[in-house]
N, C-alpha and C. Protein backbone atom coordinates (compact mmCIF):
# COMPACT_ATOMS: atom_id res chain seq x y z
N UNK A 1 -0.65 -6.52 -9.02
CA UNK A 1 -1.06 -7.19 -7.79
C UNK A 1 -0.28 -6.58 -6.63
N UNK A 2 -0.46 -6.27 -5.37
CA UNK A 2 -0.29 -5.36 -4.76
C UNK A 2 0.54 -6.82 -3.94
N UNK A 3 1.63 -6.20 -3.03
CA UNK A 3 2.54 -6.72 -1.92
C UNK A 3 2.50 -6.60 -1.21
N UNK A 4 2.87 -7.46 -0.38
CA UNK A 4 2.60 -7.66 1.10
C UNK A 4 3.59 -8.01 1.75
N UNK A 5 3.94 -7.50 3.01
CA UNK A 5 5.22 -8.16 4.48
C UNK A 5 4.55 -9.24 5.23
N UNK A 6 4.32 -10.34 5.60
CA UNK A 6 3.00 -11.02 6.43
C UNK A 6 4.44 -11.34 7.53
N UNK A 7 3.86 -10.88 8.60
CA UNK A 7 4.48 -11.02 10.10
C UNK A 7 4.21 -12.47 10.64
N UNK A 8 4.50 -13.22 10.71
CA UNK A 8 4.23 -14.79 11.59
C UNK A 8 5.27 -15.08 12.94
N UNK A 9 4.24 -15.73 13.96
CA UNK A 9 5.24 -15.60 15.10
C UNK A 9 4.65 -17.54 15.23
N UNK A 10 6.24 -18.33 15.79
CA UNK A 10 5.83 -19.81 15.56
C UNK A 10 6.28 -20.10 17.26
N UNK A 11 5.54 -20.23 18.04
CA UNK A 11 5.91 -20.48 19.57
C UNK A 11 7.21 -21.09 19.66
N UNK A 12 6.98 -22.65 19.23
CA UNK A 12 7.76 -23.38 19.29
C UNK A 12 8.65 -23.86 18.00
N UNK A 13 8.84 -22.48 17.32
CA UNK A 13 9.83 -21.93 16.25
C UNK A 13 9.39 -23.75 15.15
N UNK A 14 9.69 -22.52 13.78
CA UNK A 14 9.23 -22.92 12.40
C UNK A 14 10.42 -24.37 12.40
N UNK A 15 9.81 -25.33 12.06
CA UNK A 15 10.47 -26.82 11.06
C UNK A 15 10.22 -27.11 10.23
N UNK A 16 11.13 -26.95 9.15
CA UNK A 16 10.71 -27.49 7.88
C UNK A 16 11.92 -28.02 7.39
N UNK A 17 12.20 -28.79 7.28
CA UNK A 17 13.33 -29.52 7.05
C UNK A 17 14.02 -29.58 5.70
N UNK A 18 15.39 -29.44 5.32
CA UNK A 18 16.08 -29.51 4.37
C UNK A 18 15.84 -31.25 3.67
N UNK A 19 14.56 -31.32 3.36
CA UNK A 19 14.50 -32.78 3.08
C UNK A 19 13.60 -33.16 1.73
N UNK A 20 13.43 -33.59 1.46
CA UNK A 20 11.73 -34.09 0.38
C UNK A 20 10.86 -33.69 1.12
N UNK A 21 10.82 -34.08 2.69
CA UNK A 21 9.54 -33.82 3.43
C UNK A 21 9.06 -32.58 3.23
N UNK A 22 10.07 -31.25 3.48
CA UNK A 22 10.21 -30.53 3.32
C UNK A 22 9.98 -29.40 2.48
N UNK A 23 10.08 -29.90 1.70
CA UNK A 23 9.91 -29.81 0.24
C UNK A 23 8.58 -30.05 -0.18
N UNK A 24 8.07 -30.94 0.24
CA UNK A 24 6.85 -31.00 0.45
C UNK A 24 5.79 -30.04 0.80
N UNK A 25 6.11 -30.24 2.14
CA UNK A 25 5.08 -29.08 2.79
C UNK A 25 5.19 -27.83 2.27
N UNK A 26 6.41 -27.33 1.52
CA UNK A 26 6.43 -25.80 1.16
C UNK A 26 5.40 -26.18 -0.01
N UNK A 27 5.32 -27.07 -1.31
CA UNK A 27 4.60 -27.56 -2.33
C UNK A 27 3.16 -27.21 -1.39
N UNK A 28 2.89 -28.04 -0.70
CA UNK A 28 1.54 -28.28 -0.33
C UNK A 28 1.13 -26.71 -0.09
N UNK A 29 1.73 -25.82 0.89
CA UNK A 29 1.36 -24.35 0.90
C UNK A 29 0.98 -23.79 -0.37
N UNK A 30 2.19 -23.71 -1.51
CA UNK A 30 2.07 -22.69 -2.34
C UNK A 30 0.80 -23.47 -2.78
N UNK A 31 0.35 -25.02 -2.95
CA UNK A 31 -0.30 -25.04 -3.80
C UNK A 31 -2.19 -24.58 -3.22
N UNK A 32 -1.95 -24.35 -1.91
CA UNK A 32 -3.06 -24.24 -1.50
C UNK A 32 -3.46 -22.87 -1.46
N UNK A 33 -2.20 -22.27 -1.24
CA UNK A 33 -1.76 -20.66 -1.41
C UNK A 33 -2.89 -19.88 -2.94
N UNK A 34 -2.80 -20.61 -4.14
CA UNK A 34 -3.03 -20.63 -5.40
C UNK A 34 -4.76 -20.44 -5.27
N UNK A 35 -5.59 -21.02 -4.53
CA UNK A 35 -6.83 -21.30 -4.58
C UNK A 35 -7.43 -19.53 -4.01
N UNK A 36 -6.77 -19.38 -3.25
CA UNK A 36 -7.04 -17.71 -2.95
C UNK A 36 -6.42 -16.43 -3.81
N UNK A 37 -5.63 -17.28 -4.73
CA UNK A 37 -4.84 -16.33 -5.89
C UNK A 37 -3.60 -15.34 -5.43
N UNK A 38 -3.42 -16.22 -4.04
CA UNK A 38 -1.35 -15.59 -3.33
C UNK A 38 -0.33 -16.72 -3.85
N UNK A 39 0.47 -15.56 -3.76
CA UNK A 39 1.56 -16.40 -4.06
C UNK A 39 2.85 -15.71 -3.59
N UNK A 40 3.84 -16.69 -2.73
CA UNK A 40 4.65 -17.22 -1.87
C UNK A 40 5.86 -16.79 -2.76
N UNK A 41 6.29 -15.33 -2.34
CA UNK A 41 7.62 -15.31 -3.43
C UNK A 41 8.72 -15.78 -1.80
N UNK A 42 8.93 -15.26 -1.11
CA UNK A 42 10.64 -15.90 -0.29
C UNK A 42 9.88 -14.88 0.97
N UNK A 43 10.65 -15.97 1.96
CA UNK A 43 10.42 -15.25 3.31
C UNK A 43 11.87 -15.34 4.36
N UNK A 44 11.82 -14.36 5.68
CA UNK A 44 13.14 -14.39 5.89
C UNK A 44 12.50 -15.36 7.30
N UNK A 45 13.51 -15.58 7.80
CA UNK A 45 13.48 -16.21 9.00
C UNK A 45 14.61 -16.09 10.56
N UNK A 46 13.63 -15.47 11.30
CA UNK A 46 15.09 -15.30 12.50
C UNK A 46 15.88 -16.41 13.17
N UNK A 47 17.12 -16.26 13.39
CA UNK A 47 17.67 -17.23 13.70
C UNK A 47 17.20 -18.43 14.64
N UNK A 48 16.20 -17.78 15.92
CA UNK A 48 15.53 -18.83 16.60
C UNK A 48 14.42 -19.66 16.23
N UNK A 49 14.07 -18.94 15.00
CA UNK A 49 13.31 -19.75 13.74
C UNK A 49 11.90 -19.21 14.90
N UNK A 50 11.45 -18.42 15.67
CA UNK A 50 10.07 -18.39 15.84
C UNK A 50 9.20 -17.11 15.11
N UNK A 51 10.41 -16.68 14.25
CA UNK A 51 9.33 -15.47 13.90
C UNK A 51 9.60 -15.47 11.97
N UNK A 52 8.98 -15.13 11.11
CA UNK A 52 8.87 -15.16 9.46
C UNK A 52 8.61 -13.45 9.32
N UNK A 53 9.36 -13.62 8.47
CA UNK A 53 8.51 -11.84 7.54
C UNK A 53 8.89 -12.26 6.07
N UNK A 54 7.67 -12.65 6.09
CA UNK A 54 7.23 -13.39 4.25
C UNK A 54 6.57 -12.19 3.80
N UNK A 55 7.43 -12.48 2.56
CA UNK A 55 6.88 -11.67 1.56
C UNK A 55 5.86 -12.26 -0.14
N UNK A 56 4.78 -11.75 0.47
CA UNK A 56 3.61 -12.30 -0.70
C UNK A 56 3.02 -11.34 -1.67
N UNK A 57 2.47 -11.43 -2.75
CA UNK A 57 1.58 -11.10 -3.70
C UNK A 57 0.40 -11.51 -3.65
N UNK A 58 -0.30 -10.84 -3.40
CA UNK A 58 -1.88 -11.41 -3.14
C UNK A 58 -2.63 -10.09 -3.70
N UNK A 59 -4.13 -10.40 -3.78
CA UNK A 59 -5.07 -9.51 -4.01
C UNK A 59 -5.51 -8.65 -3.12
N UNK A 60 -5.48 -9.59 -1.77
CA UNK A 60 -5.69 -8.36 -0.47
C UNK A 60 -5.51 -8.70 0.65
N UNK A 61 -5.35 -8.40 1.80
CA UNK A 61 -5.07 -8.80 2.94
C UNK A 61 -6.03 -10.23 3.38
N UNK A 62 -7.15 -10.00 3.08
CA UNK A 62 -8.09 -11.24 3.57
C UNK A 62 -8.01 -12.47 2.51
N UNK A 63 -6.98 -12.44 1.86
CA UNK A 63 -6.86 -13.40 1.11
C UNK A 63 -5.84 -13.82 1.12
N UNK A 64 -5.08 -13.50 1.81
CA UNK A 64 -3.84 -13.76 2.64
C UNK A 64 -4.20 -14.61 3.56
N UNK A 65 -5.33 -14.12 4.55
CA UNK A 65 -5.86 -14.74 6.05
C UNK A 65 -5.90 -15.72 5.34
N UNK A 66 -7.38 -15.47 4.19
CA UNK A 66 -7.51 -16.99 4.10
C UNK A 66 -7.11 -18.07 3.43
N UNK A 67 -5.48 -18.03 2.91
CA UNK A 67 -4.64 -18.69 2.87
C UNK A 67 -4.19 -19.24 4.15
N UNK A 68 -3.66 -18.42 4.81
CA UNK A 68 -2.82 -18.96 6.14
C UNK A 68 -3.87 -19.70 7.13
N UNK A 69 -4.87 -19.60 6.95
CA UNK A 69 -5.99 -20.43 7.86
C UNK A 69 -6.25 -21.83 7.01
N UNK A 70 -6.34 -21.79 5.47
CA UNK A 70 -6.20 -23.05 4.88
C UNK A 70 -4.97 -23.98 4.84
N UNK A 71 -4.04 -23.60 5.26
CA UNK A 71 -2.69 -23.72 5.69
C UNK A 71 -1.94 -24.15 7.11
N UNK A 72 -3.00 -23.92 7.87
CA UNK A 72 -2.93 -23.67 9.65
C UNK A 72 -2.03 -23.44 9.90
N UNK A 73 -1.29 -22.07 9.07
CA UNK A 73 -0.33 -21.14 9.87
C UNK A 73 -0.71 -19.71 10.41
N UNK A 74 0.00 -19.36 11.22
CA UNK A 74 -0.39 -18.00 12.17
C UNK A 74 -0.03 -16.76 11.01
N UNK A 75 -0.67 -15.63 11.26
CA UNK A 75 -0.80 -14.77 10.99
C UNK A 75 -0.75 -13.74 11.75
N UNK A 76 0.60 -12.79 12.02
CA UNK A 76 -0.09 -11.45 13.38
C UNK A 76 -0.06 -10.02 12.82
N UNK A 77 0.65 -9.92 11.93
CA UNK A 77 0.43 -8.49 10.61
C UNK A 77 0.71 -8.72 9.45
N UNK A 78 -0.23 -8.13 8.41
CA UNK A 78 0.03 -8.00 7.03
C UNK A 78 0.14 -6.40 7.07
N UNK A 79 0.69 -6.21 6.33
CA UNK A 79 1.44 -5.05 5.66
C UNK A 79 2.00 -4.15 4.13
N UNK A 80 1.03 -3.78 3.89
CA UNK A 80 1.35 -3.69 2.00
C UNK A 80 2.46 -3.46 2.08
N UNK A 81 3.04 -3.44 1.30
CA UNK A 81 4.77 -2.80 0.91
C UNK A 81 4.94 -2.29 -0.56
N UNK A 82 6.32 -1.44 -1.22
CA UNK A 82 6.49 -1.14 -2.12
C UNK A 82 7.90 -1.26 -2.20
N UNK A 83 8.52 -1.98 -3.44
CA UNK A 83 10.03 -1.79 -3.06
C UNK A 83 10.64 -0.35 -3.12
N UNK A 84 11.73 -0.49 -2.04
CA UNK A 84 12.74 0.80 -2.38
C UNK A 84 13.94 0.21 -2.73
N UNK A 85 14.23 0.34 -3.70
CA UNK A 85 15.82 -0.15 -4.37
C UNK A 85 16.70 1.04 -3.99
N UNK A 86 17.87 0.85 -3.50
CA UNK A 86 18.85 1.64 -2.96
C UNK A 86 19.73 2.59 -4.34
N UNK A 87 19.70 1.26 -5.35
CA UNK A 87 20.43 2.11 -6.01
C UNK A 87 20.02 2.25 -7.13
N UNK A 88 18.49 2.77 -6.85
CA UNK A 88 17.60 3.49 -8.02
C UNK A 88 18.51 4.95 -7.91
N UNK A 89 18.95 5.45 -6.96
CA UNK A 89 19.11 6.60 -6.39
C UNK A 89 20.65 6.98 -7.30
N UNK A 90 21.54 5.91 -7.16
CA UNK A 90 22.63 6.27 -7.96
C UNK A 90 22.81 6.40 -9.03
């Protein structure tokens, strides 16, 4: 299954709270995530919390979209990726 970088920009920066609630809503994503066949391995987050570079497994870019639209989160680039491990090299 091919990888992905998904770019998200949150105006009024990402909340998700260290809580059950919280906890929640990430549940409710992945599980809605599942119906398009992505799945939600870890994403980073900038300190002002308005921007994500999540990293997903999905089948293809438009199944990504249409996750994040079943989800009503933003989307502004997907990006395949491949890892580079640093110390494949050593």
């Amino acid at each position: 299954m091919p990888r992905y970088l998904v770019e998200r920009t949150f105006q009024d920066g990402l909340a998700i709270p260290m809580t059950a609630d919280g906890a929640k809503a990430c549940r409710t994503i992945v599980d809605t995530n599942t119906k398009q066949d992505v799945t939600w391995v870890h994403s980073y987050v900038t300190t002002d919390k308005t921007t994500t570079f999540c990293i997903y497994d999905a089948p293809s870019p438009e199944a990504i979209r249409a996750a994040a639209d079943n989800n009503g989160i933003p989307v502004d680039r997907i990006t395949e990726v491949r890892v580079l491990d640093p110390y494949f090299y050593v």
